[in-house]
Protein backbone atom coordinates (compact mmCIF):
# COMPACT_ATOMS: atom_id res chain seq x y z
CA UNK A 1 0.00 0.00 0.00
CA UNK A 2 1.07 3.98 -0.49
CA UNK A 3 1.09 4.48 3.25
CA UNK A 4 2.76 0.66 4.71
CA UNK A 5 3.96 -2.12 2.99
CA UNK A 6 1.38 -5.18 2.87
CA UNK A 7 2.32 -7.36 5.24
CA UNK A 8 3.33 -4.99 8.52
CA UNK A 9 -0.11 -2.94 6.97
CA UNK A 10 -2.01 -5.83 7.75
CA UNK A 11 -0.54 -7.19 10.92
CA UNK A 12 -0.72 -3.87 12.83
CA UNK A 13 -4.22 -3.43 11.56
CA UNK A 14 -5.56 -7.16 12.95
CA UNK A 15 -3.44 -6.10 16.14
CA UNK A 16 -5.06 -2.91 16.38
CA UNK A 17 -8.26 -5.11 16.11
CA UNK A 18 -7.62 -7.17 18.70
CA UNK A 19 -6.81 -4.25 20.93
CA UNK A 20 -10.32 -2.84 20.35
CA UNK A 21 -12.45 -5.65 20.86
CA UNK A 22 -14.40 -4.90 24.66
CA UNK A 23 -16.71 -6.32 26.72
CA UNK A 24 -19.76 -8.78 26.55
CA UNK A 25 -22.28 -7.55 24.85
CA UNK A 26 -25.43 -7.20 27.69
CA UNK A 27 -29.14 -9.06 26.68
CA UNK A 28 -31.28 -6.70 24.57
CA UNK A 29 -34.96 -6.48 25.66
CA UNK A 30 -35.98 -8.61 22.48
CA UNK A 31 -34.44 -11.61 23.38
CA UNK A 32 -33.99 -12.52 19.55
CA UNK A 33 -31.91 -9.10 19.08
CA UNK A 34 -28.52 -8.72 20.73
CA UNK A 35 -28.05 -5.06 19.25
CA UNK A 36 -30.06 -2.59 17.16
CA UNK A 37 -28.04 0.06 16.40
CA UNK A 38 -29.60 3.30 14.89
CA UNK A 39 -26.69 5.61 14.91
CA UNK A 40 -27.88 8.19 16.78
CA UNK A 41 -24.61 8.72 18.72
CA UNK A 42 -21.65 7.14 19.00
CA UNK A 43 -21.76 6.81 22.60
CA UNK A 44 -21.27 2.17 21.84
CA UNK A 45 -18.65 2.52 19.31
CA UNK A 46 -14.81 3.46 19.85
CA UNK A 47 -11.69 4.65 17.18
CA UNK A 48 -10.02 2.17 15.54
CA UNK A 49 -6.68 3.20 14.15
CA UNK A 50 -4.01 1.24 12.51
CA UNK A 51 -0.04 1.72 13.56
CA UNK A 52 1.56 3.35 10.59
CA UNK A 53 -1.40 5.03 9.16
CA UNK A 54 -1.65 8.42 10.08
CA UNK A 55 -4.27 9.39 8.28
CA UNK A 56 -7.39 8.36 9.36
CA UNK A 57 -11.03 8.23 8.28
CA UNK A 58 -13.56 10.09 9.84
CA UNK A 59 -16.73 8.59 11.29
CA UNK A 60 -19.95 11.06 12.09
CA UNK A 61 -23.45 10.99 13.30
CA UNK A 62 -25.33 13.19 10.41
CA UNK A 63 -29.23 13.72 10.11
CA UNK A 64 -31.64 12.28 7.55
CA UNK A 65 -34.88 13.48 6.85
CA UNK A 66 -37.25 14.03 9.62
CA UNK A 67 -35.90 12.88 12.88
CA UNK A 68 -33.77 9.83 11.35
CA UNK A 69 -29.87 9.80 12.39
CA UNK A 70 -27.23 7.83 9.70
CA UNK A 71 -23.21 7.01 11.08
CA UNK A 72 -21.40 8.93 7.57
CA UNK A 73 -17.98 7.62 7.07
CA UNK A 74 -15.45 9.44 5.20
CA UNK A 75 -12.13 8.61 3.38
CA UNK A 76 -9.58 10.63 1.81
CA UNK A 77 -6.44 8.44 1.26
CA UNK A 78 -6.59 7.37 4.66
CA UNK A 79 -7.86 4.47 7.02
CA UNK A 80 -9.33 3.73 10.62
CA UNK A 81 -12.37 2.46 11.73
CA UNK A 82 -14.80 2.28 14.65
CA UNK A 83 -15.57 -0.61 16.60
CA UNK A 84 -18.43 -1.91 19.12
CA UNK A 85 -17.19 -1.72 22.45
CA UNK A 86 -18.84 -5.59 22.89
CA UNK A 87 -18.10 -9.02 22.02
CA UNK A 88 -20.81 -11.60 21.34
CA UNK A 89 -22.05 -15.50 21.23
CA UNK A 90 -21.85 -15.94 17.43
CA UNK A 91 -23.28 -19.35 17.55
CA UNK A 92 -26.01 -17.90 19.29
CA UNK A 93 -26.96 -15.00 17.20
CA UNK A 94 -25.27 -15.65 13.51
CA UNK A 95 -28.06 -13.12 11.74
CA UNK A 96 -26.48 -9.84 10.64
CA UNK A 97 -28.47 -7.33 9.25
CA UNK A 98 -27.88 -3.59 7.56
CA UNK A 99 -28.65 -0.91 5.61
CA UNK A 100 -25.85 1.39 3.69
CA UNK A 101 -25.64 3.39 0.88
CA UNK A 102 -22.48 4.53 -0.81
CA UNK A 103 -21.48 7.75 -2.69
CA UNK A 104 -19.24 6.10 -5.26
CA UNK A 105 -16.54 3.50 -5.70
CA UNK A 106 -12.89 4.01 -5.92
CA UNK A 107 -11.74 3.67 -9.54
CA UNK A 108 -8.45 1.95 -8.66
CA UNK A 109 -10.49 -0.59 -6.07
CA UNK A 110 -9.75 -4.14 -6.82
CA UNK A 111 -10.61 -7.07 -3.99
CA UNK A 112 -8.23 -9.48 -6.00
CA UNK A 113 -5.10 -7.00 -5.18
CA UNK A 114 -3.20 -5.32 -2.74
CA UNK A 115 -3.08 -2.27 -4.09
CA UNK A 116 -6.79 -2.38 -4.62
CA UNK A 117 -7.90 -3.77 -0.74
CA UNK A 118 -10.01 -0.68 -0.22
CA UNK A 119 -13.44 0.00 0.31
CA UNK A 120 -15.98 2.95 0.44
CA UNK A 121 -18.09 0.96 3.33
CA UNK A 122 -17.54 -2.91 4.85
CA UNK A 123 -18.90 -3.94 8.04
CA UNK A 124 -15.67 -6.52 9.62
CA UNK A 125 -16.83 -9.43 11.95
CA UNK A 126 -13.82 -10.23 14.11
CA UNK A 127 -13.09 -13.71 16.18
CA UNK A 128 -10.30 -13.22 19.24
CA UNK A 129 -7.62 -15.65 18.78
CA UNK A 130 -7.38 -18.72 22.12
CA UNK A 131 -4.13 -19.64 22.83
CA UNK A 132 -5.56 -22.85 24.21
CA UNK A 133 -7.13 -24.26 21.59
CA UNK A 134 -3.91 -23.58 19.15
CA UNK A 135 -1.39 -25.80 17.55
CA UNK A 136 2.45 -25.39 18.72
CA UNK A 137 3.30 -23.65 15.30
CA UNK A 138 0.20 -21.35 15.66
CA UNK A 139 0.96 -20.29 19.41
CA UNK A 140 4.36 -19.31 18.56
CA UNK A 141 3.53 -17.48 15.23
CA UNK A 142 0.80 -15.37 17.45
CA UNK A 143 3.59 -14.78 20.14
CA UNK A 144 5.68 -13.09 18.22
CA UNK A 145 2.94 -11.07 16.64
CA UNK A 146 2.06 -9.63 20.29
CA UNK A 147 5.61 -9.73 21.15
CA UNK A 148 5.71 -6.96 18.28
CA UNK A 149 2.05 -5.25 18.63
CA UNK A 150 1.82 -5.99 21.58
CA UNK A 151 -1.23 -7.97 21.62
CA UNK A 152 -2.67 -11.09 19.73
CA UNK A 153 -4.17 -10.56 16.50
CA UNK A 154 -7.61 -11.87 15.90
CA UNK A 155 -7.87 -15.46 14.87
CA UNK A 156 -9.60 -14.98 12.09
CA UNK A 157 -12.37 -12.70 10.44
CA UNK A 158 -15.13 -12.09 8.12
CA UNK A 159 -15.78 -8.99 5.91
CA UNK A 160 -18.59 -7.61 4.55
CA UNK A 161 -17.47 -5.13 1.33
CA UNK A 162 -18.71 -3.42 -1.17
CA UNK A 163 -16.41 -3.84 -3.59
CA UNK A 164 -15.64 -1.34 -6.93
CA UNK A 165 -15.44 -3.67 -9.39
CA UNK A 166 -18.37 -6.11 -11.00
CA UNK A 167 -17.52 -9.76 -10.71
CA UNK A 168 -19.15 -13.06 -10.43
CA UNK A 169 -17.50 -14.32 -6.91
CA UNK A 170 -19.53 -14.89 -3.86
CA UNK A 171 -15.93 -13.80 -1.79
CA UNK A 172 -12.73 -14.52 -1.95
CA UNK A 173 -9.66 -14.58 0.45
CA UNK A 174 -8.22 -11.22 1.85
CA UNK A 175 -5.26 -10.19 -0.84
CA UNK A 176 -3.46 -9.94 2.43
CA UNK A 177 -4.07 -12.96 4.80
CA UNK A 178 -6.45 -16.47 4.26
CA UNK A 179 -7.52 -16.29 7.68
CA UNK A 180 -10.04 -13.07 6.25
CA UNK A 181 -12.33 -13.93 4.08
CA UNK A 182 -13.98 -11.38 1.97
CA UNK A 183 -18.05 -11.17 1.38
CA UNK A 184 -19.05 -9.28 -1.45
CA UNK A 185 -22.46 -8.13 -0.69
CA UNK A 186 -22.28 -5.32 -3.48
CA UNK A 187 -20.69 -5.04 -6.18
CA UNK A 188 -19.55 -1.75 -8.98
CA UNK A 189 -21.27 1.74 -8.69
CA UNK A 190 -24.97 0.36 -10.47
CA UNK A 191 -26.36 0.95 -6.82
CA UNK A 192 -24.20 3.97 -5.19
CA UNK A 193 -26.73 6.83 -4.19
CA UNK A 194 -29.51 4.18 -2.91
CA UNK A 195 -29.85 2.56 0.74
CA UNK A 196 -29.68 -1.52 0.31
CA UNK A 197 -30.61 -3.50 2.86
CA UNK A 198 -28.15 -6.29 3.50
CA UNK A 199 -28.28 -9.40 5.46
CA UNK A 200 -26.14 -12.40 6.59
CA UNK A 201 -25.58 -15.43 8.39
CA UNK A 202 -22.23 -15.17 9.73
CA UNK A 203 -22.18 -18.62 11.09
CA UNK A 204 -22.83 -20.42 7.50
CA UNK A 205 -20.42 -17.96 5.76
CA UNK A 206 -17.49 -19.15 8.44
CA UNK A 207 -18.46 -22.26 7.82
CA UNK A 208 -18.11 -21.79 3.96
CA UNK A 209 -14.79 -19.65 4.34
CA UNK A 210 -12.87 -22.05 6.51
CA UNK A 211 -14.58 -25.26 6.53
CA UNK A 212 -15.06 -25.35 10.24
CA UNK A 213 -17.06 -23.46 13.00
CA UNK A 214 -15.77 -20.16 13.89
CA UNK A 215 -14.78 -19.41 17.70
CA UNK A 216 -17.91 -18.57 19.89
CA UNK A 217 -16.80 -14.80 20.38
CA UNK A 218 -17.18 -12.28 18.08
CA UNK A 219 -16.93 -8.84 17.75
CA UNK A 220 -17.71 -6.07 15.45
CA UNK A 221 -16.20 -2.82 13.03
CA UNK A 222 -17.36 -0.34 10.73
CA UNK A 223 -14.63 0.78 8.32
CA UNK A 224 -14.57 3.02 5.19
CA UNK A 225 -10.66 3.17 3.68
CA UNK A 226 -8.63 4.53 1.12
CA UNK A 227 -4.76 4.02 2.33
CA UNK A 228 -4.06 2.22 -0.50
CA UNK A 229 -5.76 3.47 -3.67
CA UNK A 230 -5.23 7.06 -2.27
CA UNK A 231 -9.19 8.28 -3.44
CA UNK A 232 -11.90 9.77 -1.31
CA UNK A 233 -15.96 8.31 -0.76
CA UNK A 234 -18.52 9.18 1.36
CA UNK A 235 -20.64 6.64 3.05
CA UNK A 236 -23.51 5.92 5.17
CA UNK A 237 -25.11 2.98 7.57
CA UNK A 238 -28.32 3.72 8.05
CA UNK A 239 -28.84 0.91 10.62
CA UNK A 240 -27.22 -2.65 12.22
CA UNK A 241 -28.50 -5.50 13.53
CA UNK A 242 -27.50 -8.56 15.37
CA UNK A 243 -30.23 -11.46 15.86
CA UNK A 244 -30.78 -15.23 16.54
CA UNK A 245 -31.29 -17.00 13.30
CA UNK A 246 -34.61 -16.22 11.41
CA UNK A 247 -37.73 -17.84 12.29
């Protein structure tokens, strides 16, 4: 990337990650939905910056018509994120739900590249790495991670992009690590100006990304960045939402 070479790039970002991730999430009144999130502060979410990034993205509560509240997240060559100060039961509530809308898409945005791993809005679900349930080899790669960051990186991760270019795959790897794997819920500029309405079952995509169940805790970021392609976009999230599995 124009601001950190690939591999530290990503390693201080996951670390950074891991660093964020908070407490348990506490039950919701609906006991079928752990959050509902309508963005009308920030008061739940925290900064999430990346070491050697020093521009970062900016993240803002901004008013729709009538009374309704949107989060607007803005990149200019730069990248950060904010992130749910919560973890959550996966298993137990898998449905994701959300509604964005993008201004545009970065001309130079590719999901297949490195020089193309940006993204005008994604919505990262991230899994805290256990020492205890590691292999030998594993253990030792994640402690010299932390030995360098400082903390573990997350064990692994699922992102939900829209990405800039048309294409037929369902996701693909990270261009930077297998242990992300990359949903891509929308796809080109066709839709940027409207709100879509999104929805997922992180469980069944784990299980389709890594052939295996994903660790019971999870947590979650909102990120829009541009560190690499070096354009600017303007997005919005209307609304998230976290759920047991549909009826």
């Amino acid at each position: 990337g124009r601001c950190v070479t690939g591999a530290r790039r990503l390693a201080g970002a996951l670390a950074a990650l891991a660093l964020a991730l908070g407490a348990t999430a506490a039950p919701a009144a609906d006991a079928d939905v752990l959050l509902r999130e309508e963005f009308t502060s920030l008061d739940a979410w925290r900064p999430l910056t990346f070491p050697k990034i020093a521009r970062h993205s900016t993240y803002t509560i901004a008013t729709g018509p009538g009374s309704g509240t949107w989060l607007r997240a803005e990149s200019d060559c730069s990248a950060s994120g904010i992130v749910w100060n919560a973890q959550y039961d996966v298993r137990a509530y898998p449905r994701l739900r959300w509604r964005w809308r993008i201004e545009n898409v970065y001309a130079k945005g590719d999901v297949t590249t490195k020089s193309g791993d940006d993204y005008p809005i994604r919505l990262y679900v991230l899994f805290p790495y256990d020492p205890s349930a590691a292999s030998a080899g594993r253990r030792l790669k994640y402690a010299l991670a932390k030995a360098v960051y400082g903390e573990y990186p997350p064990d692994s991760g699922i992102s939900y992009v829209w990405e800039s270019r048309e294409g037929a795959a369902e996701w693909v790897p990270s261009p930077y690590t297998g242990s992300v794997a990359m949903f891509l819920n929308e796809k080109g500029p066709a839709r940027a100006g409207q709100w879509i309405e999104e929805e997922a079952d992180v469980l069944a995509d784990y299980r389709k990304a890594f052939g295996k169940d994903p660790p019971r805790t999870a947590s979650l970021a909102v990120m829009n960045d541009s560190d690499n392609t070096c354009e600017r976009s303007v997005s919005f999230v209307d609304w998230i939402e976290i759920s047991r599995p549909a009826p």
